[in-house]
PDB file of N, CA and C in Angstrom:
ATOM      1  N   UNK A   1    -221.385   6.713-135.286  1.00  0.00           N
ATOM      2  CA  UNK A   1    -220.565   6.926-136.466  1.00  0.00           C
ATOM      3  C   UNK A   1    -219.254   6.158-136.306  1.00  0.00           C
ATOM      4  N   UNK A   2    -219.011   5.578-137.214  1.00  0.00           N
ATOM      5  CA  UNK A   2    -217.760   4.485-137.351  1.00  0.00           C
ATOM      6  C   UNK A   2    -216.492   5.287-137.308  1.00  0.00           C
ATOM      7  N   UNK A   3    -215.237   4.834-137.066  1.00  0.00           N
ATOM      8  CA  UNK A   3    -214.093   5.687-136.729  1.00  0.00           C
ATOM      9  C   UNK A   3    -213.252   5.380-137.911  1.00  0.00           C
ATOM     10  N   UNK A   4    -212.883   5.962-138.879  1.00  0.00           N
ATOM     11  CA  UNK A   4    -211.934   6.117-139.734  1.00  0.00           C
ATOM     12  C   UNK A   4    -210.765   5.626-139.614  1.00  0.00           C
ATOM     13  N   UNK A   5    -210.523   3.904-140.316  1.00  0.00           N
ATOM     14  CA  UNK A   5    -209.439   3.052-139.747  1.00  0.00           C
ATOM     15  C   UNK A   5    -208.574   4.371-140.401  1.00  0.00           C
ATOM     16  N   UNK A   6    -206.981   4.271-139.521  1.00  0.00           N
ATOM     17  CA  UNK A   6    -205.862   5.326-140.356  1.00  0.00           C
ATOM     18  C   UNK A   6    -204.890   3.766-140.676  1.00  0.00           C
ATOM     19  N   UNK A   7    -204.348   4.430-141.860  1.00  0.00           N
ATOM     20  CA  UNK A   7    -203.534   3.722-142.845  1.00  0.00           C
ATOM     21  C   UNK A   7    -201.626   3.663-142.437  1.00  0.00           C
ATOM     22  N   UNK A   8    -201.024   2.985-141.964  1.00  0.00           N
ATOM     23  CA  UNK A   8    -199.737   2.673-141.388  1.00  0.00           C
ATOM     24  C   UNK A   8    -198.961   3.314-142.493  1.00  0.00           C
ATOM     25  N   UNK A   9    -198.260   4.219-142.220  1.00  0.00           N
ATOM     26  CA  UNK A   9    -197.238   4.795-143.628  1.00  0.00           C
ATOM     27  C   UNK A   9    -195.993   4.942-143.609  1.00  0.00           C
ATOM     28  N   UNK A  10    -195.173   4.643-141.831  1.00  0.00           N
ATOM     29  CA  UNK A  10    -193.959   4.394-142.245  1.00  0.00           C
ATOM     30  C   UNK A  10    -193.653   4.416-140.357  1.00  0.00           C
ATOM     31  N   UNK A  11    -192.054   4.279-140.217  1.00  0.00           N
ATOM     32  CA  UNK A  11    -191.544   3.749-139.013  1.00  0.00           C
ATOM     33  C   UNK A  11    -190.544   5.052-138.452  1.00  0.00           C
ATOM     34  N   UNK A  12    -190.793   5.393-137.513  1.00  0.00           N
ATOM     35  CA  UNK A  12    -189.998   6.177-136.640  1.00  0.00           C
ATOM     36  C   UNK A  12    -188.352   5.965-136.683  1.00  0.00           C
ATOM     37  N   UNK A  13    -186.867   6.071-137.138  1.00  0.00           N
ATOM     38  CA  UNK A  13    -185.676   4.994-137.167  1.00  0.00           C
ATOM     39  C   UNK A  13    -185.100   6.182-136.735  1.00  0.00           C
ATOM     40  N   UNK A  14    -185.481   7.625-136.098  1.00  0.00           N
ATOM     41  CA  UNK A  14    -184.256   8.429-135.101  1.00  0.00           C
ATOM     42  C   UNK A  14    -184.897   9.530-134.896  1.00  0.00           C
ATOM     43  N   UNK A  15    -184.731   9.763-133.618  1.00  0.00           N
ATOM     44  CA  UNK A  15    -185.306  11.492-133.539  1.00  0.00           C
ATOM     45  C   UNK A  15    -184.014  12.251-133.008  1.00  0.00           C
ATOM     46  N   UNK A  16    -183.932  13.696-133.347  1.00  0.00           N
ATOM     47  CA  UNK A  16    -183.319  14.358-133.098  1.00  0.00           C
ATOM     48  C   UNK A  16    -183.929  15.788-131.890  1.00  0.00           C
ATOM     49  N   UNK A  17    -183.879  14.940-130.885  1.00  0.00           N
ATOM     50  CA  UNK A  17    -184.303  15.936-129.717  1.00  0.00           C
ATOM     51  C   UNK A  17    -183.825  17.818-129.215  1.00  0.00           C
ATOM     52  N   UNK A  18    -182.641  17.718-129.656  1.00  0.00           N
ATOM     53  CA  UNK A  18    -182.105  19.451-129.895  1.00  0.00           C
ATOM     54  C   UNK A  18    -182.945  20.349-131.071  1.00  0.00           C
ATOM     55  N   UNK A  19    -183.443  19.368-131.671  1.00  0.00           N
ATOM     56  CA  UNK A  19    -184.247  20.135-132.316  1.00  0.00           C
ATOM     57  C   UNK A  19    -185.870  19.520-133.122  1.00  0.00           C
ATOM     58  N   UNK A  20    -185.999  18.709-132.176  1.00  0.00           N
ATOM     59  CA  UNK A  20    -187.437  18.076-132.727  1.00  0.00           C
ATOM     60  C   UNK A  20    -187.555  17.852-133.755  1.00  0.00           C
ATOM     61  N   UNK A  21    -187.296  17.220-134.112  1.00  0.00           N
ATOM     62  CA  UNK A  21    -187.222  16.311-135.632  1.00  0.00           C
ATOM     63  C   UNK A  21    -186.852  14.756-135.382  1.00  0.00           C
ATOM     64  N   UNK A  22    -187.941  14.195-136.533  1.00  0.00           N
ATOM     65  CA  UNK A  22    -188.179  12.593-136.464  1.00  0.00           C
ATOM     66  C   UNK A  22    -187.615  12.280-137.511  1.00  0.00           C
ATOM     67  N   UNK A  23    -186.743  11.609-137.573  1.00  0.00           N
ATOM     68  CA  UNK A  23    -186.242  10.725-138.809  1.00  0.00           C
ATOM     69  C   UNK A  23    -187.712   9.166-139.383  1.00  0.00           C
ATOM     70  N   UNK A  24    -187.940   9.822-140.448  1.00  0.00           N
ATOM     71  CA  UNK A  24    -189.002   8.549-140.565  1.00  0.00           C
ATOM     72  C   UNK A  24    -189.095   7.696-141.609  1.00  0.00           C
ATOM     73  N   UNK A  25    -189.099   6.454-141.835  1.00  0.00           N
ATOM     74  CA  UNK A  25    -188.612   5.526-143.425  1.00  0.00           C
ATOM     75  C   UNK A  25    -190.392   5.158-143.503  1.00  0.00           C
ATOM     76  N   UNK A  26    -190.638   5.520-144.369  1.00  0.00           N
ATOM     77  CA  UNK A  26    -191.848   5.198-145.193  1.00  0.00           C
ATOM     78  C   UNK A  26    -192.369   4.269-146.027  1.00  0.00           C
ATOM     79  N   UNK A  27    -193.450   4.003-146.086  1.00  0.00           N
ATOM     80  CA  UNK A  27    -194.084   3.026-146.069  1.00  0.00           C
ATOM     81  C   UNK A  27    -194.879   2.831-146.918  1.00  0.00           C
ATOM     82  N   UNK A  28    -195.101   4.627-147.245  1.00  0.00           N
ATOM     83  CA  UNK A  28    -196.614   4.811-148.284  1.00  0.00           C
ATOM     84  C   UNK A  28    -195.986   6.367-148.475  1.00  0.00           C
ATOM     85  N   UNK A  29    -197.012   7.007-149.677  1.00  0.00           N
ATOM     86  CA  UNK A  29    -196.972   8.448-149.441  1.00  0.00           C
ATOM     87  C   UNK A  29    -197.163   9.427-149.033  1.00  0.00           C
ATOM     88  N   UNK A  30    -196.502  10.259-148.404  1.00  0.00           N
ATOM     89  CA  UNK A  30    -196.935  11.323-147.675  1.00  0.00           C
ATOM     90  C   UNK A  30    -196.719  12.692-148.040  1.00  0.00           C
ATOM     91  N   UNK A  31    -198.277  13.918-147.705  1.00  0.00           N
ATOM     92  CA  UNK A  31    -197.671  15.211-148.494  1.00  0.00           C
ATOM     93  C   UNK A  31    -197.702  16.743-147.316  1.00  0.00           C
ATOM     94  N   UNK A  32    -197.327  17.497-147.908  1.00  0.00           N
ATOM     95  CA  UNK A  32    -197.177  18.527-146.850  1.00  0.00           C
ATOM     96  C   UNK A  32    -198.700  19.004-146.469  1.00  0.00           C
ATOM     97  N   UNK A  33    -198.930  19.356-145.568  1.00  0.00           N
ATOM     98  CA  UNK A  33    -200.842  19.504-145.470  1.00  0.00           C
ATOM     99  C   UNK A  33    -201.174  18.105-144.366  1.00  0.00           C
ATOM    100  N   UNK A  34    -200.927  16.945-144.688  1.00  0.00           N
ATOM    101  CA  UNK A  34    -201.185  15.587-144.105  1.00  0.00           C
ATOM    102  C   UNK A  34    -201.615  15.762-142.527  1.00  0.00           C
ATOM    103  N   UNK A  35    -202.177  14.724-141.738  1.00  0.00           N
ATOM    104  CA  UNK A  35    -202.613  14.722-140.418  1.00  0.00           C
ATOM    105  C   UNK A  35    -201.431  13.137-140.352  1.00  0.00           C
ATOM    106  N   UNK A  36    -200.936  13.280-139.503  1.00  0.00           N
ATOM    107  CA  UNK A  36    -200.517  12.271-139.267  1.00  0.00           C
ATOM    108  C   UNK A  36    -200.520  12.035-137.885  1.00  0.00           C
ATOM    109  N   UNK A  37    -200.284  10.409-137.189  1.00  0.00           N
ATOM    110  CA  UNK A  37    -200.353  10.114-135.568  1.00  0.00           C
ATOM    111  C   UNK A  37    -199.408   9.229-135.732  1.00  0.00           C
ATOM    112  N   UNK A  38    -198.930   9.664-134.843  1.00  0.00           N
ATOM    113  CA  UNK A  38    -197.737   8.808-134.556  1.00  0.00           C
ATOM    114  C   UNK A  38    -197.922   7.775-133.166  1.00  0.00           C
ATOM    115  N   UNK A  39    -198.000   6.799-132.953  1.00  0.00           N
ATOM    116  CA  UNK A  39    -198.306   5.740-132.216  1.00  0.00           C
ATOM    117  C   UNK A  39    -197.056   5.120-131.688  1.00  0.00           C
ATOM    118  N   UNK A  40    -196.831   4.842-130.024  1.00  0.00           N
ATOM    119  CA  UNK A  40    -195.994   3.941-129.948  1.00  0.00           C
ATOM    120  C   UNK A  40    -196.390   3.595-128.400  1.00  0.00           C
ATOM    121  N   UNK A  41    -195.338   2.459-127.550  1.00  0.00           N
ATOM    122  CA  UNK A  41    -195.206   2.299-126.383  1.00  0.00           C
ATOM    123  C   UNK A  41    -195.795   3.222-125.563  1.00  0.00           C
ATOM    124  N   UNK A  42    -194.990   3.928-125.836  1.00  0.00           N
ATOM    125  CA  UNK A  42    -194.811   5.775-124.388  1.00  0.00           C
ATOM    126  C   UNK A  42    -194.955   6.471-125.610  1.00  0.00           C
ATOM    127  N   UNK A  43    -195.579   6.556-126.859  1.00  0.00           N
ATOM    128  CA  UNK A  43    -195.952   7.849-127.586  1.00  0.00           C
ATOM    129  C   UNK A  43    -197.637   7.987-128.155  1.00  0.00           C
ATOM    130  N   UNK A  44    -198.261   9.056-128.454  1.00  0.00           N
ATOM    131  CA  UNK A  44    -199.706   8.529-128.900  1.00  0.00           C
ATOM    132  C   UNK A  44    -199.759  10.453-129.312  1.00  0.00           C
ATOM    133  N   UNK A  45    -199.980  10.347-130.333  1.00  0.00           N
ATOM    134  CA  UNK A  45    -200.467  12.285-130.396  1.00  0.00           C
ATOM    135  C   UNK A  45    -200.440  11.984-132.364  1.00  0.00           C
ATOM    136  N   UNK A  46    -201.269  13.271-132.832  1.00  0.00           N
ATOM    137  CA  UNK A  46    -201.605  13.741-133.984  1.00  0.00           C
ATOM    138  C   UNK A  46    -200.809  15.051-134.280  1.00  0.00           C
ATOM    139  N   UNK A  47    -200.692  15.367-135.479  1.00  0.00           N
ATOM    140  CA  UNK A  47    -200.057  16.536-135.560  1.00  0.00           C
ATOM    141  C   UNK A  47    -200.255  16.689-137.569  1.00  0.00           C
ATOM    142  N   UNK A  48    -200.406  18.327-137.530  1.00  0.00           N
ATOM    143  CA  UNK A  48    -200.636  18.459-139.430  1.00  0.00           C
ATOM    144  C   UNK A  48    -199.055  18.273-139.828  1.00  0.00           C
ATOM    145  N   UNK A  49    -198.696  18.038-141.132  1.00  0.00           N
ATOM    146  CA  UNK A  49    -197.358  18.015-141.840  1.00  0.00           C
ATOM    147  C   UNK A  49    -196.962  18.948-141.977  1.00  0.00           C
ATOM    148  N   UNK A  50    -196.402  20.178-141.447  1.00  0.00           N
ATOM    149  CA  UNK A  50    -195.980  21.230-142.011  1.00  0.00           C
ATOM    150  C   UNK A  50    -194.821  21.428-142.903  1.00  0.00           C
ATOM    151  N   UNK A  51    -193.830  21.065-142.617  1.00  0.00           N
ATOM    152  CA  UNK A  51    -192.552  20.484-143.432  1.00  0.00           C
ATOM    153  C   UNK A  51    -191.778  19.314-143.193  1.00  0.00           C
ATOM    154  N   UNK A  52    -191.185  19.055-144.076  1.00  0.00           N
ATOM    155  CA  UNK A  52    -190.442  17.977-144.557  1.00  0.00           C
ATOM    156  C   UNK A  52    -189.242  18.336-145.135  1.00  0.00           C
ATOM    157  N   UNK A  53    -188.274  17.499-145.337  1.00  0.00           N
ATOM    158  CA  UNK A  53    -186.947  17.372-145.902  1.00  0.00           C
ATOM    159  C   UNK A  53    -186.720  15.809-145.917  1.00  0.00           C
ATOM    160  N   UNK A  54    -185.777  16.113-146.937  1.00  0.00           N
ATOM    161  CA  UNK A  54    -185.013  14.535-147.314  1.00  0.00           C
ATOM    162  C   UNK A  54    -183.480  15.660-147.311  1.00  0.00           C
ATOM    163  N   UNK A  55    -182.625  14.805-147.274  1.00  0.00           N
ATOM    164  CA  UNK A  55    -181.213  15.288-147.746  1.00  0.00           C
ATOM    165  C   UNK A  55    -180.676  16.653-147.901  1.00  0.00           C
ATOM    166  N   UNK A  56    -181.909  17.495-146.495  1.00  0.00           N
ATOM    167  CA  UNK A  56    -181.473  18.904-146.360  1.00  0.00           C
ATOM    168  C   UNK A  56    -182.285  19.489-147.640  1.00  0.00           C
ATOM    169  N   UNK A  57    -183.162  19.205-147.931  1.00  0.00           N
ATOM    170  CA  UNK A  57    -183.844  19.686-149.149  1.00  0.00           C
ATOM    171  C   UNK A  57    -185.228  20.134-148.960  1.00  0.00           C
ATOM    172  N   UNK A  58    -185.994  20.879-148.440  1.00  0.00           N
ATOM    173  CA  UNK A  58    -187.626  21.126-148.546  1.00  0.00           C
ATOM    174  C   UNK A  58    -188.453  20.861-149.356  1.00  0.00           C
ATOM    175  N   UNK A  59    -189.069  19.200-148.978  1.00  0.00           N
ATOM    176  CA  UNK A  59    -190.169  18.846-150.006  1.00  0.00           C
ATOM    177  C   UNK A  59    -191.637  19.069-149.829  1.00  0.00           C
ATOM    178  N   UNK A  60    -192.268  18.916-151.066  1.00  0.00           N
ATOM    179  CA  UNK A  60    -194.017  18.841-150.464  1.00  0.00           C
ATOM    180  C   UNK A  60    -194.173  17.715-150.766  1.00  0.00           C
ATOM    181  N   UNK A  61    -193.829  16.750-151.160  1.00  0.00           N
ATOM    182  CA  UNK A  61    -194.149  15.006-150.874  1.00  0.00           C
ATOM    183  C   UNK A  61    -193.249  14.650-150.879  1.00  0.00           C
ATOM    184  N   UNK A  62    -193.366  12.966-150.702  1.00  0.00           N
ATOM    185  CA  UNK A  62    -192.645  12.124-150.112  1.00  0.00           C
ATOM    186  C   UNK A  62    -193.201  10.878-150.545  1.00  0.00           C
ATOM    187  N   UNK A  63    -192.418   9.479-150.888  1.00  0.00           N
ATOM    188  CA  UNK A  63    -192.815   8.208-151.641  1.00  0.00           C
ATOM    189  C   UNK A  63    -192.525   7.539-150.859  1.00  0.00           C
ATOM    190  N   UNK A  64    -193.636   6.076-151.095  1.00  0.00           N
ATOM    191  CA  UNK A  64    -192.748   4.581-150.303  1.00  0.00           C
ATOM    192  C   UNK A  64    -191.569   4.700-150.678  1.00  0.00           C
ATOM    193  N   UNK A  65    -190.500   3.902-149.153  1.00  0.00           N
ATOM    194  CA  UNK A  65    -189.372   3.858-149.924  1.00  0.00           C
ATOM    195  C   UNK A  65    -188.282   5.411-148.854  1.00  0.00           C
ATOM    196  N   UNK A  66    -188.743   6.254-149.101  1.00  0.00           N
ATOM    197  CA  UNK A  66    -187.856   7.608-148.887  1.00  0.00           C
ATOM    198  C   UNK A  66    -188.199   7.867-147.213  1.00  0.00           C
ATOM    199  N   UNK A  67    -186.660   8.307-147.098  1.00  0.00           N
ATOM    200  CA  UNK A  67    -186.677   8.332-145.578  1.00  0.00           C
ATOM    201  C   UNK A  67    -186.929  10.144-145.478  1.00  0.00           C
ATOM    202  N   UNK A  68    -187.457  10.986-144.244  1.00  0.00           N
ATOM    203  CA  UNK A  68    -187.804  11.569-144.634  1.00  0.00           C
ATOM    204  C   UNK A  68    -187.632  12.356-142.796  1.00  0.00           C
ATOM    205  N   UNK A  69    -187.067  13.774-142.864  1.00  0.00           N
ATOM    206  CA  UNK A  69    -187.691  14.339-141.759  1.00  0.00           C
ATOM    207  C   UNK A  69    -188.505  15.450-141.615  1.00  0.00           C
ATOM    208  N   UNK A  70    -189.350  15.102-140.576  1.00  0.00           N
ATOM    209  CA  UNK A  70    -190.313  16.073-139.877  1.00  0.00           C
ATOM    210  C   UNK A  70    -189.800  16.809-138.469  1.00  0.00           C
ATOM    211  N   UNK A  71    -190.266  18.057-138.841  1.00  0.00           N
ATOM    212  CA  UNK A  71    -190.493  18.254-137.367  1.00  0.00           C
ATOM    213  C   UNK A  71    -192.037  18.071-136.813  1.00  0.00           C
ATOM    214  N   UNK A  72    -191.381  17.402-134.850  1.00  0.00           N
ATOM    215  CA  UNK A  72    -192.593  17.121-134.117  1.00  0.00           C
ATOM    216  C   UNK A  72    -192.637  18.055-132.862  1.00  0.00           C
ATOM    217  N   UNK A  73    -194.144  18.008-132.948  1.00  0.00           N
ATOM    218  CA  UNK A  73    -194.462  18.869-131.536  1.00  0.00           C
ATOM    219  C   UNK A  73    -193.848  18.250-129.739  1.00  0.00           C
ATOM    220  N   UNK A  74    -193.942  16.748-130.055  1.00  0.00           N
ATOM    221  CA  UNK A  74    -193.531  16.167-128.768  1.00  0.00           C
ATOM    222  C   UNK A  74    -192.068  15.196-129.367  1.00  0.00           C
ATOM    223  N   UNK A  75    -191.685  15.018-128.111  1.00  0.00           N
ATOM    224  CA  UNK A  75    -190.747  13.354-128.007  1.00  0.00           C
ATOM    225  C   UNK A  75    -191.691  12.110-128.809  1.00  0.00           C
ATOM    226  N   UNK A  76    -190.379  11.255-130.068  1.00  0.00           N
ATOM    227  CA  UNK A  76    -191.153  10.185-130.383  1.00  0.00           C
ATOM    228  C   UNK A  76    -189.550   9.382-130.316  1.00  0.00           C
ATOM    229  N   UNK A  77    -189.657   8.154-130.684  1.00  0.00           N
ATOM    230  CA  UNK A  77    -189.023   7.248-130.517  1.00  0.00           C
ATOM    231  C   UNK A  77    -188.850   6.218-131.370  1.00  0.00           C
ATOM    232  N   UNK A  78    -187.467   5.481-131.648  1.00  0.00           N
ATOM    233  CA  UNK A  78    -187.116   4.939-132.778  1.00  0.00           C
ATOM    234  C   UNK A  78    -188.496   3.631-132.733  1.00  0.00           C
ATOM    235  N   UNK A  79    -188.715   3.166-133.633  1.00  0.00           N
ATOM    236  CA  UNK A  79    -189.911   1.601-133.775  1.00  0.00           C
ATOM    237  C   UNK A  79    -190.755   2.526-133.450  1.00  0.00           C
ATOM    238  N   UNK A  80    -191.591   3.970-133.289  1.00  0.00           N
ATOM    239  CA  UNK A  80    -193.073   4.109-133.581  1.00  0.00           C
ATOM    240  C   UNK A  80    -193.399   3.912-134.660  1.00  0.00           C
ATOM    241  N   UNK A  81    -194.982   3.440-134.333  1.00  0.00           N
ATOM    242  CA  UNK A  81    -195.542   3.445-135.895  1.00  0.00           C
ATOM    243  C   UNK A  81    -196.168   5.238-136.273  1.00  0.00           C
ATOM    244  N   UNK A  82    -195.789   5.115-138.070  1.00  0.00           N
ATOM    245  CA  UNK A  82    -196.676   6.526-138.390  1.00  0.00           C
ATOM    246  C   UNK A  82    -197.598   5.970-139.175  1.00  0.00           C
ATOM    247  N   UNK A  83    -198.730   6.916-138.706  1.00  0.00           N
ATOM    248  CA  UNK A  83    -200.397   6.705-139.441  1.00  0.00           C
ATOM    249  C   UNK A  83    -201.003   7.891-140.161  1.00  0.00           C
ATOM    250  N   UNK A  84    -201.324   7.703-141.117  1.00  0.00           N
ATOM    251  CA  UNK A  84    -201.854   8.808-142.000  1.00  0.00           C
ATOM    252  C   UNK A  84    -203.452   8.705-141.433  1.00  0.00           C
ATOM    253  N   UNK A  85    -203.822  10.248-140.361  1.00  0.00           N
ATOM    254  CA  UNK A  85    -205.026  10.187-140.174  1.00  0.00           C
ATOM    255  C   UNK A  85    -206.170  10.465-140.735  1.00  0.00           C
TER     256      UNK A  85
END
């Protein structure tokens, strides 16, 4: 069975380690529910979307274009790529 290419949807540009959260500028759209993987150097893991914010605000989507944070289960790093799995 063939492996389900995942689709590049936006770039890692800050994490906030005191409290696990990825600052991420996007690429494509993304919604609350989502599988996403985050890929880099020293990073590689999957994780569901549980929430989001823009501008201190709780969204359930998100557009090309809008920078956007998540919280993550691990350490990621500015230049990962995000993949909608």
């Amino acid at each position: 069975m063939a492996e389900k290419k995942e689709k590049e949807i936006g770039k890692i540009f800050s994490y906030f380690s005191k409290i696990g959260v990825a600052a991420i500028k996007l690429t494509a759209g993304l919604k609350k529910g989502d599988t996403i993987h985050i890929k880099g150097a020293t990073t590689d893991f999957k994780q569901k979307v549980v929430s989001m914010q823009t501008e201190n605000k709780v969204i359930e989507s998100a557009k090309k274009g809008d920078d956007i944070g998540i919280k993550v289960k691990d350490r990621v790093r500015p230049n990962d790529k995000v993949y909608k799995a």
